[in-house]
N, C-alpha and C. Protein backbone atom coordinates (compact mmCIF):
# COMPACT_ATOMS: atom_id res chain seq x y z
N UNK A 1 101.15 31.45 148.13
CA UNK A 1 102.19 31.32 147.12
C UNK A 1 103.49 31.91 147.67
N UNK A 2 104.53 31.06 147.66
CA UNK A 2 105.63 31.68 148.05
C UNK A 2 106.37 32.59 147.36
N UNK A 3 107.08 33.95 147.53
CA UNK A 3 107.54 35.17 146.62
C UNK A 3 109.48 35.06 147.14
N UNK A 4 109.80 33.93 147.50
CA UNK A 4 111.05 33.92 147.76
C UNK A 4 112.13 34.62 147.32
N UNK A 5 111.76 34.63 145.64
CA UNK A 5 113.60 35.56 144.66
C UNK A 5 112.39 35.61 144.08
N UNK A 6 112.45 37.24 143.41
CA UNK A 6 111.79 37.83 142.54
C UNK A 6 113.88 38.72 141.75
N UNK A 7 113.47 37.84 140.64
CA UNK A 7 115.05 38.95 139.83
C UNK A 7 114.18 39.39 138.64
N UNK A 8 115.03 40.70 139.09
CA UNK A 8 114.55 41.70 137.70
C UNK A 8 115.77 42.07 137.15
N UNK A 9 115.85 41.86 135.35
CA UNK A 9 116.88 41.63 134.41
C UNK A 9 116.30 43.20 133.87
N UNK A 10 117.28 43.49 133.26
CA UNK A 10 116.99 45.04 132.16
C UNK A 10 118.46 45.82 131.88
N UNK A 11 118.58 46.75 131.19
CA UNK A 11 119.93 46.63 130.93
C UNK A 11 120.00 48.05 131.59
N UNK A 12 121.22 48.77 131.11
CA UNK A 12 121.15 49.91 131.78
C UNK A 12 120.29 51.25 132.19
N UNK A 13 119.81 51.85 133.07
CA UNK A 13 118.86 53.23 133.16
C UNK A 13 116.95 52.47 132.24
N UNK A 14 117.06 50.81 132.50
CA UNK A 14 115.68 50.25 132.58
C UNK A 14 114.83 50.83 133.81
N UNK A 15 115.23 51.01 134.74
CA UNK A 15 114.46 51.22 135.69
C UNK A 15 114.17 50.30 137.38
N UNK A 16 115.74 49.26 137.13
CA UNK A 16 115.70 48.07 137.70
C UNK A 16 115.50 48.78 139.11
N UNK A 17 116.85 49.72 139.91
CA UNK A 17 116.73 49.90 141.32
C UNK A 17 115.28 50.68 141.88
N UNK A 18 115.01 51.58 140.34
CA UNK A 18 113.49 52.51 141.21
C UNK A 18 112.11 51.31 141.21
N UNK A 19 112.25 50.53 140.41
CA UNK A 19 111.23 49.54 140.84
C UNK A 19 111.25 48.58 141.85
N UNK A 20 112.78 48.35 141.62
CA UNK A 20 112.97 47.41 142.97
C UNK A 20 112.74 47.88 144.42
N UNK A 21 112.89 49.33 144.51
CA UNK A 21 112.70 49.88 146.00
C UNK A 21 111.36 49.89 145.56
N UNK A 22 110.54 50.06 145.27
CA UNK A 22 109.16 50.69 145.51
C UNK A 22 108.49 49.39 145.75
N UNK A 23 109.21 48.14 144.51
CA UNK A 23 108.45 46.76 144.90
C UNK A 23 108.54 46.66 146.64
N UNK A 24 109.83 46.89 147.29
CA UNK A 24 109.99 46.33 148.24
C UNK A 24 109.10 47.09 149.59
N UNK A 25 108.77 48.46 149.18
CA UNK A 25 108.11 49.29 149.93
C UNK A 25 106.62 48.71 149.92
N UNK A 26 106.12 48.22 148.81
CA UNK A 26 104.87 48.16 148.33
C UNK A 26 104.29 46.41 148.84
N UNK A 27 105.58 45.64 148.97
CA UNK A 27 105.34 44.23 149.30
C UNK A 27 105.49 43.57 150.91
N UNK A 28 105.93 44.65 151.48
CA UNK A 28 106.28 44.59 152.86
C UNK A 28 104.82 44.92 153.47
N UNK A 29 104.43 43.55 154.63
CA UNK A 29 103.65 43.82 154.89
C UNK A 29 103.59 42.52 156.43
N UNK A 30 102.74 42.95 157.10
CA UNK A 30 102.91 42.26 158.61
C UNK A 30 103.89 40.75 158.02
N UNK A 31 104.80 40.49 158.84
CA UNK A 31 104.58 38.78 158.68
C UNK A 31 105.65 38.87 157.48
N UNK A 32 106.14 39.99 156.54
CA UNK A 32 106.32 39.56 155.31
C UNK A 32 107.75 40.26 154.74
N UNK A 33 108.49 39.83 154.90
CA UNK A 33 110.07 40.62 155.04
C UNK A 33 110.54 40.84 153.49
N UNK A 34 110.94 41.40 153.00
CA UNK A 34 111.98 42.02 151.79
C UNK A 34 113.00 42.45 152.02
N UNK A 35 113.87 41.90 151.01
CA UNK A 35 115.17 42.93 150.84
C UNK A 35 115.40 43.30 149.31
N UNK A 36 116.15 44.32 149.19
CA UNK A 36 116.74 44.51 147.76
C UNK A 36 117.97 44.27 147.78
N UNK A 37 118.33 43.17 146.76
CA UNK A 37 119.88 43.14 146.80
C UNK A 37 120.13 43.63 145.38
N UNK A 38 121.28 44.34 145.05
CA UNK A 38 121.68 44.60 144.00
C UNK A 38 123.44 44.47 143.33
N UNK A 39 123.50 43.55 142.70
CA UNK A 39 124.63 43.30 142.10
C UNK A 39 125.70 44.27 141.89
N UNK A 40 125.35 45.72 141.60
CA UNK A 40 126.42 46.63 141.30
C UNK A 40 126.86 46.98 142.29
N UNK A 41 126.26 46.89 143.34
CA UNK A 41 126.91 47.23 145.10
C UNK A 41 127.78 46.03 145.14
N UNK A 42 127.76 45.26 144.56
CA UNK A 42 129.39 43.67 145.28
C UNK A 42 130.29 44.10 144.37
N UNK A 43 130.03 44.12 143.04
CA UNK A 43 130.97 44.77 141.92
C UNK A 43 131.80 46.12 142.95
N UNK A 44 130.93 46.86 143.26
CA UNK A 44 131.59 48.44 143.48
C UNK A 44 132.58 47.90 144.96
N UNK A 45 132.52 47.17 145.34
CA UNK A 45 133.02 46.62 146.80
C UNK A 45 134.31 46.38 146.22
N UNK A 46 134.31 45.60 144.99
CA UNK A 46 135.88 45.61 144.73
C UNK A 46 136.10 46.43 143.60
N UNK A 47 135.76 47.11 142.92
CA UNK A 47 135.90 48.21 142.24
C UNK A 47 135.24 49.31 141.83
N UNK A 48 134.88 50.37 142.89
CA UNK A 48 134.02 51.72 142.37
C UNK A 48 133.99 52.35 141.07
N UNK A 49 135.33 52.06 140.75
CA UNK A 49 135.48 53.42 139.84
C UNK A 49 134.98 51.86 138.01
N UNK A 50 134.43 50.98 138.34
CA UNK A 50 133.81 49.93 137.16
C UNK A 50 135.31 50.15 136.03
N UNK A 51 136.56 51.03 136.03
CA UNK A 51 137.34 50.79 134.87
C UNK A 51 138.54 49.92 135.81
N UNK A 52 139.01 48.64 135.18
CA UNK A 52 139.90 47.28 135.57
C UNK A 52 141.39 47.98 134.57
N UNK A 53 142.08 47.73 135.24
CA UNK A 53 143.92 47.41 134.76
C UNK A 53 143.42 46.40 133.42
N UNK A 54 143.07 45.36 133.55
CA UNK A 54 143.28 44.29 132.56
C UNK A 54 141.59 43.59 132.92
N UNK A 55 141.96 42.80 131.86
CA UNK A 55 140.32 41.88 131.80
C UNK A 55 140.15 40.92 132.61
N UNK A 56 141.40 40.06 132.95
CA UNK A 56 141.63 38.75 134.09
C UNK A 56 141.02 39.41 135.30
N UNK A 57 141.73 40.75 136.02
CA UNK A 57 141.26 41.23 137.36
C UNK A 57 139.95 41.51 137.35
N UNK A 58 139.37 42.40 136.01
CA UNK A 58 137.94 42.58 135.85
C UNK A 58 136.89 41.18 136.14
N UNK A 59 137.22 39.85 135.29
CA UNK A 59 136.43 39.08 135.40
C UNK A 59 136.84 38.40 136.72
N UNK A 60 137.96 38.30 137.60
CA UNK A 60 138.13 37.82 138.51
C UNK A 60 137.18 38.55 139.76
N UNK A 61 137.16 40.13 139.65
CA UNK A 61 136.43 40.78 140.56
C UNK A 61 135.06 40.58 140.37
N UNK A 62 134.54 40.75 138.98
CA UNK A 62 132.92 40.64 138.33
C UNK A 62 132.70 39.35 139.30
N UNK A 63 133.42 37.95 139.15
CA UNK A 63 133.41 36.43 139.64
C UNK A 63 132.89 36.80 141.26
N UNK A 64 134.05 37.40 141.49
CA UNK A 64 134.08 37.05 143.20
C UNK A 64 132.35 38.05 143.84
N UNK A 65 132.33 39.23 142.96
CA UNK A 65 130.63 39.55 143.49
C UNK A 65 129.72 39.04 143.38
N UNK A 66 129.42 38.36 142.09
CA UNK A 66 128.75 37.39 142.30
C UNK A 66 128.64 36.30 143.26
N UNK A 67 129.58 35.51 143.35
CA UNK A 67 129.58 34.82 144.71
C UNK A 67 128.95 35.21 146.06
N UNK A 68 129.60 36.42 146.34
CA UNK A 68 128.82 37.01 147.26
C UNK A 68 127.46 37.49 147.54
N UNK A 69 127.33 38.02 146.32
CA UNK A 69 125.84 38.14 145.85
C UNK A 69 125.01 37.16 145.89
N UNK A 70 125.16 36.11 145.42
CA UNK A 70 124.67 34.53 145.48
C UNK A 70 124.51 34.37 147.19
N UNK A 71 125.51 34.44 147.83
CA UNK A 71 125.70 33.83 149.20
C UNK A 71 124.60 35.16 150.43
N UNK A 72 124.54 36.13 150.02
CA UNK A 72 123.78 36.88 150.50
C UNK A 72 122.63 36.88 150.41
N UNK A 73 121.92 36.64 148.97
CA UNK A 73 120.73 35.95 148.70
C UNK A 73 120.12 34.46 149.19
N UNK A 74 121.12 33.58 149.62
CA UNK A 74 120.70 32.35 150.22
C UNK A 74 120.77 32.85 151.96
N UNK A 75 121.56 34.00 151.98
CA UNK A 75 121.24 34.23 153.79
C UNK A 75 120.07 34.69 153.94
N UNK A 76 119.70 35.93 152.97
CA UNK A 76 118.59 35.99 153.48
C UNK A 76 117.23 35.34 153.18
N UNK A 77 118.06 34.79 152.77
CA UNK A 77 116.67 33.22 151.94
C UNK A 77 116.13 32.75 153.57
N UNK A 78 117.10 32.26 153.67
CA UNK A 78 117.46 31.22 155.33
C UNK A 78 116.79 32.10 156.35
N UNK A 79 117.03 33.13 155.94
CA UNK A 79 116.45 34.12 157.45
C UNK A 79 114.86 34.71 157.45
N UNK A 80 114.30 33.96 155.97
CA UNK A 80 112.66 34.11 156.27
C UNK A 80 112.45 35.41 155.54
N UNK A 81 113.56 36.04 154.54
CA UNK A 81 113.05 37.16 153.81
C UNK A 81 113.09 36.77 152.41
N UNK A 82 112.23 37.71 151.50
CA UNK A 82 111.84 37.33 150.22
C UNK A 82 112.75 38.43 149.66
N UNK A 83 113.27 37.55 148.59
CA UNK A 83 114.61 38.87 147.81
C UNK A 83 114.45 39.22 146.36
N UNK A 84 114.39 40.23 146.31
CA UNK A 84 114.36 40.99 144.91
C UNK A 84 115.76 41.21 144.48
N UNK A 85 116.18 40.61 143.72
CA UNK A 85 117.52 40.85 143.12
C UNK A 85 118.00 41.37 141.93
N UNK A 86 118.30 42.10 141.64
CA UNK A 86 118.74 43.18 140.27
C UNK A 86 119.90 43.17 140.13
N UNK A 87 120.48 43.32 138.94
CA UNK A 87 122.04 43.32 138.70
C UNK A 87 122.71 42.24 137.54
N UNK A 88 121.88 41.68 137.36
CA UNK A 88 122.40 40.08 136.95
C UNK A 88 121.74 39.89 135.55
N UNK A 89 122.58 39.91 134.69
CA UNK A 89 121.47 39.69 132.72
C UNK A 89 121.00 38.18 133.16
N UNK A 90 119.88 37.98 132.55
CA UNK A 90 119.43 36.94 132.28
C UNK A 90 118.72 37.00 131.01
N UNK A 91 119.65 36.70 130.16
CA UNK A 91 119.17 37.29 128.80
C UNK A 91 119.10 35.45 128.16
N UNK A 92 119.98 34.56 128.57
CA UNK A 92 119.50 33.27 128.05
C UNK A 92 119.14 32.07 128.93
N UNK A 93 119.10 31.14 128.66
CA UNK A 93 118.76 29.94 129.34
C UNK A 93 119.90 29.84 130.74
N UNK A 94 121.19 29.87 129.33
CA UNK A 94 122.27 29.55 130.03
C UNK A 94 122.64 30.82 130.81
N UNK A 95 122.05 31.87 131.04
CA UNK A 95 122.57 33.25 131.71
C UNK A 95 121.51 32.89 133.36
N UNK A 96 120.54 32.13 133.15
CA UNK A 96 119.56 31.82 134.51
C UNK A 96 120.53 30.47 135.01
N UNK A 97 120.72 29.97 134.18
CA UNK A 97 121.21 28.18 135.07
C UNK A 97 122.76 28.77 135.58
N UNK A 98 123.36 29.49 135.05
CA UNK A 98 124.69 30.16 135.40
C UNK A 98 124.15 30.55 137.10
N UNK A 99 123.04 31.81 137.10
CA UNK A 99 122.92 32.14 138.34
C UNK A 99 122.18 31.40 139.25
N UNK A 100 121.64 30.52 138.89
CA UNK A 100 121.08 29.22 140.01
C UNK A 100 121.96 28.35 140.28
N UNK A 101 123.09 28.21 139.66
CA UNK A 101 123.74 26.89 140.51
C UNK A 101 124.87 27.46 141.32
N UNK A 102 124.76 29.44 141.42
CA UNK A 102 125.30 29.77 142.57
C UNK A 102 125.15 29.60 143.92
N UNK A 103 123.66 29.36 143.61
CA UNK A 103 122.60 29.58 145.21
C UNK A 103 122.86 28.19 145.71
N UNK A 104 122.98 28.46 146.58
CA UNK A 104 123.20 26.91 147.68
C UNK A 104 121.03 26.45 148.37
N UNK A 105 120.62 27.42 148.38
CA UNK A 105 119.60 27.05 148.99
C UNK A 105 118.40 26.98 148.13
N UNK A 106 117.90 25.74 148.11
CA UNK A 106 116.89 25.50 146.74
C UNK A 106 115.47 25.63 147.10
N UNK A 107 114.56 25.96 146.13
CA UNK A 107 113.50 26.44 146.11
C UNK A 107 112.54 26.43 144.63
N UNK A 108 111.39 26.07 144.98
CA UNK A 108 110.77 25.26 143.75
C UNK A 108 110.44 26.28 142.34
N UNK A 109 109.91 27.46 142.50
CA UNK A 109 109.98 28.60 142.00
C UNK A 109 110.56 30.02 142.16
N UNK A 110 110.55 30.72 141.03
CA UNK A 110 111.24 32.08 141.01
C UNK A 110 110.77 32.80 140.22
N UNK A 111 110.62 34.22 140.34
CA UNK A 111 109.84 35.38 139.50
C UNK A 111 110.56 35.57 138.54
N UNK A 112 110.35 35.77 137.07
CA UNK A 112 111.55 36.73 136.45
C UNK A 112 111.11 38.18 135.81
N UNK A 113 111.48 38.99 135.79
CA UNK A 113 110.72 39.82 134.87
C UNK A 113 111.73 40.63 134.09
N UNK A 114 111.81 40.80 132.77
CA UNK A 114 112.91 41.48 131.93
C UNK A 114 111.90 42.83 131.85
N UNK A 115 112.91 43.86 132.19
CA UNK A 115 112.30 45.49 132.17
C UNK A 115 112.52 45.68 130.67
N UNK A 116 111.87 46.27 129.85
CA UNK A 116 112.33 46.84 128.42
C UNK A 116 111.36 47.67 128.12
N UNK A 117 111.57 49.38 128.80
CA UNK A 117 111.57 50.23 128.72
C UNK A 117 112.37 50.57 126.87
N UNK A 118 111.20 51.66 126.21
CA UNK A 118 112.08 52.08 124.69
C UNK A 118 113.42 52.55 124.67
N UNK A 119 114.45 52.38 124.17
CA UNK A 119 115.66 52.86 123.80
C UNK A 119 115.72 54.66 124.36
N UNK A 120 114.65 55.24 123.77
CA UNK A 120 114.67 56.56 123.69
C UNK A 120 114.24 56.55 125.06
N UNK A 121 113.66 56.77 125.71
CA UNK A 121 113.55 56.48 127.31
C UNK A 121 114.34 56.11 128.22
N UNK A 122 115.68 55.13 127.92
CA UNK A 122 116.72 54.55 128.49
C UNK A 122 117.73 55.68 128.39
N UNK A 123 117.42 56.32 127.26
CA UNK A 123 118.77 57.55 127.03
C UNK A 123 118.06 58.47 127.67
N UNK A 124 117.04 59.16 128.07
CA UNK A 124 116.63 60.45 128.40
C UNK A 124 116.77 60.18 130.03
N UNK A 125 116.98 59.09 130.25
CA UNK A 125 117.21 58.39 131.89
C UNK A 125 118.53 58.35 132.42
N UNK A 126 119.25 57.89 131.37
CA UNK A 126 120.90 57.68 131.85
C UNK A 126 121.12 59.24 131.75
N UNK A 127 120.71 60.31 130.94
CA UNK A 127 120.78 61.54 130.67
C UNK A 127 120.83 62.56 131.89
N UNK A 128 119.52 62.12 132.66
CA UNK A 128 118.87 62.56 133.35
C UNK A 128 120.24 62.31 134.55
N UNK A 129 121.13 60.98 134.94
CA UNK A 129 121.40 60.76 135.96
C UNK A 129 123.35 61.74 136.02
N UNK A 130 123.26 61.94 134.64
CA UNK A 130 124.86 62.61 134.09
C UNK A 130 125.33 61.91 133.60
N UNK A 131 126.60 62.46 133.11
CA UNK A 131 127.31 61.58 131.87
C UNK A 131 128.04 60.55 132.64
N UNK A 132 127.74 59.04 131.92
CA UNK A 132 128.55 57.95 132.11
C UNK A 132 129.08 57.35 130.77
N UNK A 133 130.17 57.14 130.33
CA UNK A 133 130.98 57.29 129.30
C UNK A 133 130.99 55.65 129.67
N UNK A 134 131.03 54.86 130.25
CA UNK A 134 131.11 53.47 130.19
C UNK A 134 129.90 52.72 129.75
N UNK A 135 128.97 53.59 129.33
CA UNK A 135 127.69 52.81 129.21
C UNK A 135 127.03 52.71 127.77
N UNK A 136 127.05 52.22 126.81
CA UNK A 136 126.89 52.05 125.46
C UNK A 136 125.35 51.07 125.49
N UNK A 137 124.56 52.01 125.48
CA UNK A 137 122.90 51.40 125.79
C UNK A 137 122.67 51.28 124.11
N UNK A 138 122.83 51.47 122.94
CA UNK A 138 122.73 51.39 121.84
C UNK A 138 123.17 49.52 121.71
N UNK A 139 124.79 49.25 122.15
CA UNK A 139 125.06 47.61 122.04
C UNK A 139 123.99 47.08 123.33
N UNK A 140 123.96 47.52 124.34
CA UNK A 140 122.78 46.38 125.12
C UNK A 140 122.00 46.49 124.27
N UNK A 141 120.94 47.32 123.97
CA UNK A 141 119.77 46.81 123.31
C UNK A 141 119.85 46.22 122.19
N UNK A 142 121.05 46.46 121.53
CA UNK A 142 121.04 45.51 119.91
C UNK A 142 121.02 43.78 120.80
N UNK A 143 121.51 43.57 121.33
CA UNK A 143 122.01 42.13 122.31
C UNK A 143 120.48 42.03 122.81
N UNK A 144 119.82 42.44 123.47
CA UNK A 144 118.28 42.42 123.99
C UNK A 144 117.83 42.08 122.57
N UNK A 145 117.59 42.84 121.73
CA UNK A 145 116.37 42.84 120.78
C UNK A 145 116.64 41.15 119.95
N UNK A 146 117.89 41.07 120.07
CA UNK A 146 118.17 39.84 119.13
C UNK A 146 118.18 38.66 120.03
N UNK A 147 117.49 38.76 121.16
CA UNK A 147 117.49 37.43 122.08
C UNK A 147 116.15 37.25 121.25
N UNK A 148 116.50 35.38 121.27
CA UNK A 148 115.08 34.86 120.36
C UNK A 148 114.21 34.55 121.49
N UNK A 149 114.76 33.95 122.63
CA UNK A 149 113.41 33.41 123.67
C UNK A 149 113.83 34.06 125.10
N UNK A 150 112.35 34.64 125.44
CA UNK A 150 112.85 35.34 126.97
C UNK A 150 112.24 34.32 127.50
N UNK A 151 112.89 33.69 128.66
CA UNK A 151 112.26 33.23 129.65
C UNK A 151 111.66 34.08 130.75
N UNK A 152 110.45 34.20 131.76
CA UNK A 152 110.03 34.80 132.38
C UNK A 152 109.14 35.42 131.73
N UNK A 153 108.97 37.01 132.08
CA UNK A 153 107.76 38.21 132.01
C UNK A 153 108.66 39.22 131.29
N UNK A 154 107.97 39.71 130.31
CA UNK A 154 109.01 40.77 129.45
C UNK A 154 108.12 41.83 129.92
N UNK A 155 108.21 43.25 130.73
CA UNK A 155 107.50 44.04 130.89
C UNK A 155 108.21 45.70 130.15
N UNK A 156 107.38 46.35 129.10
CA UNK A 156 107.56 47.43 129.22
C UNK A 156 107.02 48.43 129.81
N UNK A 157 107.92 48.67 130.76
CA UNK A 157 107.51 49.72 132.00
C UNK A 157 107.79 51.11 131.71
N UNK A 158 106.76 51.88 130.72
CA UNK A 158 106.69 53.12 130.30
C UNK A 158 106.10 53.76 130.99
N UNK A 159 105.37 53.35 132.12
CA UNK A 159 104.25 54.61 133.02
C UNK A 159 105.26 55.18 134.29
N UNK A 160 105.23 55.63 135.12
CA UNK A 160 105.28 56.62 136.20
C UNK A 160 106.07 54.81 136.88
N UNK A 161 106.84 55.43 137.72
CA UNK A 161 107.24 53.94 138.77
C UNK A 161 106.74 53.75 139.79
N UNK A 162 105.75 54.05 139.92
CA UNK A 162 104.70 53.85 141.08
C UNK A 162 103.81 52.86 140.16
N UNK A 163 103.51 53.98 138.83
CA UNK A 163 102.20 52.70 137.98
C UNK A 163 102.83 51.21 137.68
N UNK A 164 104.13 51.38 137.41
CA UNK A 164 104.86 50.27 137.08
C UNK A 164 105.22 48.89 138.23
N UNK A 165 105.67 49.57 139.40
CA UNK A 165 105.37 48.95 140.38
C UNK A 165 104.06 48.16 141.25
N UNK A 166 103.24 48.89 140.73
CA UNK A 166 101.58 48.37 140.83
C UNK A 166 101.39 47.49 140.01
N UNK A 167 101.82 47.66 138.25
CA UNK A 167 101.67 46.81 137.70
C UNK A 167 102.42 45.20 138.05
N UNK A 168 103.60 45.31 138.14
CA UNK A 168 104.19 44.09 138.70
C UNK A 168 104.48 43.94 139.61
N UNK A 169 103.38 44.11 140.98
CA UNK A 169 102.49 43.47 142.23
C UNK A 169 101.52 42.55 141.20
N UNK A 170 100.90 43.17 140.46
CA UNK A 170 99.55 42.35 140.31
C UNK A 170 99.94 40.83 139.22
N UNK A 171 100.81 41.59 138.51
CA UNK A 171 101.95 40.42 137.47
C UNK A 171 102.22 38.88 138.51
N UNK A 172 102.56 39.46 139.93
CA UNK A 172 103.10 39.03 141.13
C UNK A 172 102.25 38.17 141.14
N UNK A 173 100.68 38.86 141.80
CA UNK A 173 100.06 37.76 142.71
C UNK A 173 99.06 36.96 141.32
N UNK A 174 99.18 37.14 139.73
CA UNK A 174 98.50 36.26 139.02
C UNK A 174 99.44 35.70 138.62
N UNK A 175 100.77 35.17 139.35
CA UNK A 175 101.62 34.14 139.23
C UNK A 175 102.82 34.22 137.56
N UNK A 176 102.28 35.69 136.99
CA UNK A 176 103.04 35.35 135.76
C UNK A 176 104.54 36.21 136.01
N UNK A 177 105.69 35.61 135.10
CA UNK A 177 106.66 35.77 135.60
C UNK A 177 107.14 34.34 136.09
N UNK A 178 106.60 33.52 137.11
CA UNK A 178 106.79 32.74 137.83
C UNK A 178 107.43 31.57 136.85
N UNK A 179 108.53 30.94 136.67
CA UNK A 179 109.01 29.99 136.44
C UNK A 179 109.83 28.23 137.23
N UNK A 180 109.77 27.51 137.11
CA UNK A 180 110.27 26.71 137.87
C UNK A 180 110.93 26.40 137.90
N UNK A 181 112.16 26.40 139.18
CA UNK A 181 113.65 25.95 139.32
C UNK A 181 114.16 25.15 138.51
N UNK A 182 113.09 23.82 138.59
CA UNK A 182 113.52 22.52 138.53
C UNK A 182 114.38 22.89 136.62
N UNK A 183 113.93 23.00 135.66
CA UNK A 183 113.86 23.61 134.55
C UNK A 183 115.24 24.41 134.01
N UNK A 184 116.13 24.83 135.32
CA UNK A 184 116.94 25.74 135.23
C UNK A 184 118.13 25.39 136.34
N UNK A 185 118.22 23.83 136.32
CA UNK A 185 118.82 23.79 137.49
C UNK A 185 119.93 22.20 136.89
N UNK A 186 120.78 22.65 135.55
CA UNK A 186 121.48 21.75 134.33
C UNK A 186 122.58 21.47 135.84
């Protein structure tokens, strides 16, 4: 079974980068290449400090990482590695077909898995990392809870991130998560 793009959606202090490294530690194996790409690293390329002058430059910069993001994910598509990608909502239909008709290089399936870790867990996490005053995890999750259809694997990943990461290996190889391009490709 091919594991080409595995994207993991979740909103803030879900748990996206500590699962994503451990997936990638845990999936690497003779023969079998990973990378982690993560969306807030192209964002931070053109703006670290995440506060914009105006909204045009914001969505013009948000635009242009993506692109890149997209184009980095089809390199290392091309170069024989399997990519875990984080960063990116895929909270609707139209939030997946948005990020597939970035990718230039096509491929018949893709993993999805939405992290949704409890509210109270998301705050004792962002807590944990210091104060970020840009981050209003109360409106993501009202926006999460009121999505009517997830596409993909909705996982709440409440155990240890090792257990969690074990768990979605095995999510992995009994194919769920797994959705098909064709489906998402308007």
């Amino acid at each position: 079974m091919s594991m080409d793009l595995i994207l993991i959606d979740g909103g803030p202090a879900s748990g996206k980068n500590t699962l994503g490294a451990l997936l990638v530690q845990k999936l690497v194996k003779p023969g079998n290449r990973f990378i982690l790409l993560d969306l807030d690293v192209y964002v931070e390329e053109f703006n670290p400090s995440w506060v914009w002058e105006d909204k045009q430059t914001e969505k013009t910069d948000q635009q242009k990482a993506r692109e890149y993001f997209a184009q980095d994910i089809d390199k290392y598509i091309q170069q024989g590695f399997n990519v875990i990608a984080i960063g990116e909502r895929f909270l609707t239909r139209k939030d997946i077909v948005n990020f597939t008709k970035r990718l230039k290089v096509k491929f018949s399936n893709f993993y999805l898995y939405h992290l949704n870790p409890p509210l109270e867990l998301r705050k004792q996490r962002l807590e944990q990392r210091g104060p970020c005053l840009l981050i209003d995890l109360e409106k993501d999750q009202r926006e999460r809870d009121s999505n009517a259809k997830w596409y993909g694997y909705v996982y709440e990943n409440i155990g240890s991130p090792i257990e969690d990461a074990e768990n979605i290996m095995r999510l992995i190889q009994n194919g769920e998560g797994l959705l098909n391009a064709a489906r998402f490709s308007e």
